[in-house]
Protein backbone atom coordinates (compact mmCIF):
# COMPACT_ATOMS: atom_id res chain seq x y z
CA UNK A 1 -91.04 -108.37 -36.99
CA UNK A 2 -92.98 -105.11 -38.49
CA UNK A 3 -96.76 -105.42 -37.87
CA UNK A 4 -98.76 -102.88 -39.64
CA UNK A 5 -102.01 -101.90 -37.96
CA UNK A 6 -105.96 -101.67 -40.13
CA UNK A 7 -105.64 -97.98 -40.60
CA UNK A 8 -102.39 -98.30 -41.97
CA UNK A 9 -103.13 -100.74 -44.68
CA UNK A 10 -106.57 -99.15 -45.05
CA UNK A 11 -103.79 -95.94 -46.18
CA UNK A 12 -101.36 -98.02 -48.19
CA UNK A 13 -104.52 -99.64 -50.27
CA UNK A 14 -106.40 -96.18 -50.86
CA UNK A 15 -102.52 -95.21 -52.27
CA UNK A 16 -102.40 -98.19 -54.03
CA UNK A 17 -105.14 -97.88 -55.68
CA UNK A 18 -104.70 -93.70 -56.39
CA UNK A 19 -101.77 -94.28 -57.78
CA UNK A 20 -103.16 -97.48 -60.52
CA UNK A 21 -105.76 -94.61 -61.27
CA UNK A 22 -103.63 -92.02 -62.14
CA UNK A 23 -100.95 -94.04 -64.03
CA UNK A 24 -103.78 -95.25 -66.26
CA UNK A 25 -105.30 -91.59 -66.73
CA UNK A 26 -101.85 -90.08 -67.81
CA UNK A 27 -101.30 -93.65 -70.16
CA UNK A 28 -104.67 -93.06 -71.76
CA UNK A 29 -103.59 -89.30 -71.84
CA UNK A 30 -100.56 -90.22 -73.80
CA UNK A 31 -102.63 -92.97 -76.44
CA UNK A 32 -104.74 -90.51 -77.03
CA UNK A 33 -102.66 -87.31 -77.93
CA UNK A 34 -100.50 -90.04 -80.28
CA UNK A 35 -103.09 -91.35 -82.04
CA UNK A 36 -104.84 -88.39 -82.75
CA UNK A 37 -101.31 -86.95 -83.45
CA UNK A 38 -101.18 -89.50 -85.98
CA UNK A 39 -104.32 -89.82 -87.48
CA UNK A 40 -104.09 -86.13 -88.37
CA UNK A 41 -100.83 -86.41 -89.85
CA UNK A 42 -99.33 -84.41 -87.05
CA UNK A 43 -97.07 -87.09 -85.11
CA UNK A 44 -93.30 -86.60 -85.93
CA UNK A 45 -92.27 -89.01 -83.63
CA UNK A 46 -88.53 -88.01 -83.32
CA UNK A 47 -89.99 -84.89 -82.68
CA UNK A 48 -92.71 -85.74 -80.28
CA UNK A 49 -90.87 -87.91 -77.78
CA UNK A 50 -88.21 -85.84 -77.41
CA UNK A 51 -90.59 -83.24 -75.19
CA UNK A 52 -89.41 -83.26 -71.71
CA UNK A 53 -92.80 -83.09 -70.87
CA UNK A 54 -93.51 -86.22 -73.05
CA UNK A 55 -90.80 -88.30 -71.66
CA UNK A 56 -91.20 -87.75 -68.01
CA UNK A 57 -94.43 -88.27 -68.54
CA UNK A 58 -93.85 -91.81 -69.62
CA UNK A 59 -91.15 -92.42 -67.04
CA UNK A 60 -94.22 -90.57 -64.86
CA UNK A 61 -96.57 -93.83 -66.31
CA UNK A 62 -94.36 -96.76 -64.99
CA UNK A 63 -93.56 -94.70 -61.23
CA UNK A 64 -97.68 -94.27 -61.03
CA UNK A 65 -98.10 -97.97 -61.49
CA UNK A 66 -95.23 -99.51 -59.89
CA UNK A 67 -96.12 -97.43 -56.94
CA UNK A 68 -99.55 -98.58 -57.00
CA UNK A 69 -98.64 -102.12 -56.99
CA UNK A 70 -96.00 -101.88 -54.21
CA UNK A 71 -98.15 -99.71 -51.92
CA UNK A 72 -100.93 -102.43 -51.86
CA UNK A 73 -98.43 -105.12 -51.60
CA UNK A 74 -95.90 -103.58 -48.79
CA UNK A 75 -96.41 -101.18 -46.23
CA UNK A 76 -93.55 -99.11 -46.74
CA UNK A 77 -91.65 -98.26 -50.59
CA UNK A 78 -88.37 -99.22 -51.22
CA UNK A 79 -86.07 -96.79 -51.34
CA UNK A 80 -84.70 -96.56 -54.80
CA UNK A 81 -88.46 -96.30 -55.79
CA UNK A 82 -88.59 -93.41 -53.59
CA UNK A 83 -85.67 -91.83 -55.08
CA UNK A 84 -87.05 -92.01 -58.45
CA UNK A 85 -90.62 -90.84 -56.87
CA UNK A 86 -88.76 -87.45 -55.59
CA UNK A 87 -87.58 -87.10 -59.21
CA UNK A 88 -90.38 -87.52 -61.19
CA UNK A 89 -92.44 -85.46 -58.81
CA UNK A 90 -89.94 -82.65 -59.42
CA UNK A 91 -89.61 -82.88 -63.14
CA UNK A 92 -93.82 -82.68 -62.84
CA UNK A 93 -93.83 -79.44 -60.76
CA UNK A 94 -91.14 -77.88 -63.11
CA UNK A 95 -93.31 -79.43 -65.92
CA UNK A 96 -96.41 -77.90 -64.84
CA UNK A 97 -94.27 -74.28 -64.06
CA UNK A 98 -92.51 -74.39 -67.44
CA UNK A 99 -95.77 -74.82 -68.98
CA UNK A 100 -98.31 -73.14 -67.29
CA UNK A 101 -95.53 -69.83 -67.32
CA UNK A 102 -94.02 -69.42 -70.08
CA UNK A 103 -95.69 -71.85 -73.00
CA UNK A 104 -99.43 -71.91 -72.04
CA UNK A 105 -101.76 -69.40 -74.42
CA UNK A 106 -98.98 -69.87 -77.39
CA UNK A 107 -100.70 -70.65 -80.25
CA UNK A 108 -100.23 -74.39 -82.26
CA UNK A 109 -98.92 -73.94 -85.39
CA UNK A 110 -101.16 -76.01 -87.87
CA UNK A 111 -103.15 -78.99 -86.30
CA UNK A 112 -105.11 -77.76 -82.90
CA UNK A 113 -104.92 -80.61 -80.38
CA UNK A 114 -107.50 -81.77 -78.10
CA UNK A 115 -106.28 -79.84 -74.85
CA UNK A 116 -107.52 -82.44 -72.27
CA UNK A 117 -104.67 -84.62 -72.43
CA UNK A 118 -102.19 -81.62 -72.16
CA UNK A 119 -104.38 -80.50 -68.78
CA UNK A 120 -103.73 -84.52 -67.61
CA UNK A 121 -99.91 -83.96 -68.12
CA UNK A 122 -99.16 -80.37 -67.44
CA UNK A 123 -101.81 -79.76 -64.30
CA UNK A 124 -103.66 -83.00 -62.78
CA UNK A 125 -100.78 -85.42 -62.57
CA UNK A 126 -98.60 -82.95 -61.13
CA UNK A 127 -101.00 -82.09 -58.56
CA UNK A 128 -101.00 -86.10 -58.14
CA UNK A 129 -97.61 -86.59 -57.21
CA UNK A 130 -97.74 -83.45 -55.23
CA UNK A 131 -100.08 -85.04 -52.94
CA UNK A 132 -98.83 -88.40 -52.85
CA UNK A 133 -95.78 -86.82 -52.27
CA UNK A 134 -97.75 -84.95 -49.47
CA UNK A 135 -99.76 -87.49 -47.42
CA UNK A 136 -99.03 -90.91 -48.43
CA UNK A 137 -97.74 -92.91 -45.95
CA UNK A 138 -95.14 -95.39 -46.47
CA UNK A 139 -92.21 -93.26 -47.50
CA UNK A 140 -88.85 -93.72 -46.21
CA UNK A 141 -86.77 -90.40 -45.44
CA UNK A 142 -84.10 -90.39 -48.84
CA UNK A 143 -80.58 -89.23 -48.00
CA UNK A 144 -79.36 -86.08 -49.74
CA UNK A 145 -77.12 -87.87 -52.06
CA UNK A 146 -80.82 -88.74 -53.71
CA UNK A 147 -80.02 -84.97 -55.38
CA UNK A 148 -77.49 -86.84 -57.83
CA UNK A 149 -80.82 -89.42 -58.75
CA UNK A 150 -82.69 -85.40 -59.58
CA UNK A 151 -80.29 -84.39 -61.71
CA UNK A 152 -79.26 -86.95 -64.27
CA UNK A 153 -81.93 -87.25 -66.38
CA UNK A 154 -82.81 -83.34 -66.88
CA UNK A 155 -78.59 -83.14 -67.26
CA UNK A 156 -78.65 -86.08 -69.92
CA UNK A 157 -81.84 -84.67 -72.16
CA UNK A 158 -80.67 -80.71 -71.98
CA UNK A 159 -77.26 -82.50 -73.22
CA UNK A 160 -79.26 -84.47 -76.36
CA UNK A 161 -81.13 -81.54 -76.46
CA UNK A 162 -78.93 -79.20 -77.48
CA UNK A 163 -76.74 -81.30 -79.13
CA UNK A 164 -79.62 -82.22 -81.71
CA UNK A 165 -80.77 -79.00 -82.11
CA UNK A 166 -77.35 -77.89 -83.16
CA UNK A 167 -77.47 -80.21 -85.98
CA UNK A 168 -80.63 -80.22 -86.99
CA UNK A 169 -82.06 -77.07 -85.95
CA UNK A 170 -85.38 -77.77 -84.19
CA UNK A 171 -85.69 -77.37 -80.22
CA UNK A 172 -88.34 -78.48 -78.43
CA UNK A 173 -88.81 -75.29 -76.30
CA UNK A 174 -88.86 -71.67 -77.59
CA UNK A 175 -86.53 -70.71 -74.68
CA UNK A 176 -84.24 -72.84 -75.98
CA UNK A 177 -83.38 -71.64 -79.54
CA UNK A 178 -80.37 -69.78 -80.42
CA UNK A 179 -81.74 -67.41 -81.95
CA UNK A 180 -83.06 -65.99 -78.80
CA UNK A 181 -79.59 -65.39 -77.75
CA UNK A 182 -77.39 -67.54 -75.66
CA UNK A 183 -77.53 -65.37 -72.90
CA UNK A 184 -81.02 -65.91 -72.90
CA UNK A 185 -81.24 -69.56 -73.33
CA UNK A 186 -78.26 -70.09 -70.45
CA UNK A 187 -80.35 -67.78 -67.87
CA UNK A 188 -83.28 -70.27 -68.66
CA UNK A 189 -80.93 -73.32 -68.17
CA UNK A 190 -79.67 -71.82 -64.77
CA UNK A 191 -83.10 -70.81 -63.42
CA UNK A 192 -84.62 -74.07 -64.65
CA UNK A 193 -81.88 -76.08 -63.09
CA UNK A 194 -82.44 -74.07 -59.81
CA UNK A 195 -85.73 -74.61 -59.28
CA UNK A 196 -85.27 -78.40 -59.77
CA UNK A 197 -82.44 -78.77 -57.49
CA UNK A 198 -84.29 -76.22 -54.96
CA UNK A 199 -87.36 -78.60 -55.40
CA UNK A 200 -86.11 -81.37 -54.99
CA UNK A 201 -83.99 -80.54 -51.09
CA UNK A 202 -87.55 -79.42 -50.30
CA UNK A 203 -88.58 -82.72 -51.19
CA UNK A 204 -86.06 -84.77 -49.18
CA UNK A 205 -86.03 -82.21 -46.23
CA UNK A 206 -89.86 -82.99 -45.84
CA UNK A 207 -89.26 -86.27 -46.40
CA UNK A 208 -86.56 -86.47 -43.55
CA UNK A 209 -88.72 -84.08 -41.31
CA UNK A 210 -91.49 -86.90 -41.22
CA UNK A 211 -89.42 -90.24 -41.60
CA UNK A 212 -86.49 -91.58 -40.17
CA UNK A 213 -83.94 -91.81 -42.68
CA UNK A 214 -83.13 -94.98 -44.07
């Protein structure tokens, strides 16, 4: 039988709760850069939701407030959870890189959006999982087969991606048009695909460092 002593659940609760927050912040973060997308005429929505930043920020939504729920219910996370956790942590640090590196200071072309939702999803909620990542207790070591988990989604949208851009012409990223030349766009792919595999076995090795595996 596991007992769990009052500073424990004190922990799991404050994460609990943390976590609830922040899943609502990046939700409201998301309503509100759709509907003012849409109220000014600006919201293509095949367009819009096929932003890697805009997806894993939704995926980003339900791992904020599942996590919340299971931390004050259960003093430890499941491990699939976890396993998605790692991933969505990783896509918000290469999020946050892409952004803040090579996209930030680029102008908008027509409509200017209010920029506080695009701080919420490209600087606070990374900085979130970071630290929840970081210090919150109840995390079971993952296994390094969890790299497979890190990969398919990033694999799977680069794949649409590209495929859609082909035929239609429009790419969600400058770094990832054509016209910039291949060479260009595949040094991008390989350095972006890197630094999420990199991330990630830092990820796991802390993980494993602190935790027993599982």
């Amino acid at each position: 039988m596991t007992t769990t002593s009052p500073s424990s659940a004190s922990a799991r609760r404050a994460v609990g709760i943390s976590r609830l927050a922040a899943g609502l912040l990046l939700f409201v973060a998301l309503t509100f850069q759709i509907v003012e997308k849409t109220l000014n005429d600006d919201m293509v929505p095949a367009e819009y939701f096929s932003y890697f930043t805009i997806e894993s920020s939704i995926i980003g939504v339900v791992v904020l407030l599942v996590g919340g729920v299971l931390a004050l219910r259960h003093p430890v996370d499941p491990l699939p959870y976890t396993a998605v956790r790692m991933s969505v942590l990783v896509y918000a640090i290469v999020t946050a890189g892409v952004y803040n590196g090579l996209l930030r200071g680029i102008p908008d072309e027509g409509f200017v959006a209010t920029a506080w939702p695009g701080e919420i999803m490209h600087v606070w909620i990374p900085l979130v999982f970071l630290l929840d990542w970081l210090v919150s207790p109840g995390r079971p070591a993952l296994r390094w087969t969890a790299l497979r988990v890190v990969v398919a989604y990033p694999l799977a949208w680069l794949a649409f991606t590209l495929v859609r851009g082909a035929l239609t012409g429009w790419y969600p990223y400058p770094f990832l048009e054509p016209e910039t030349g291949w060479l260009s766009v595949t040094a991008y792919i390989v350095g972006i695909s890197a630094l999420v595999i990199g991330l990630a076995s830092l990820a796991i090795a802390y993980g494993r460092k602190r935790t027993a595996p599982v």
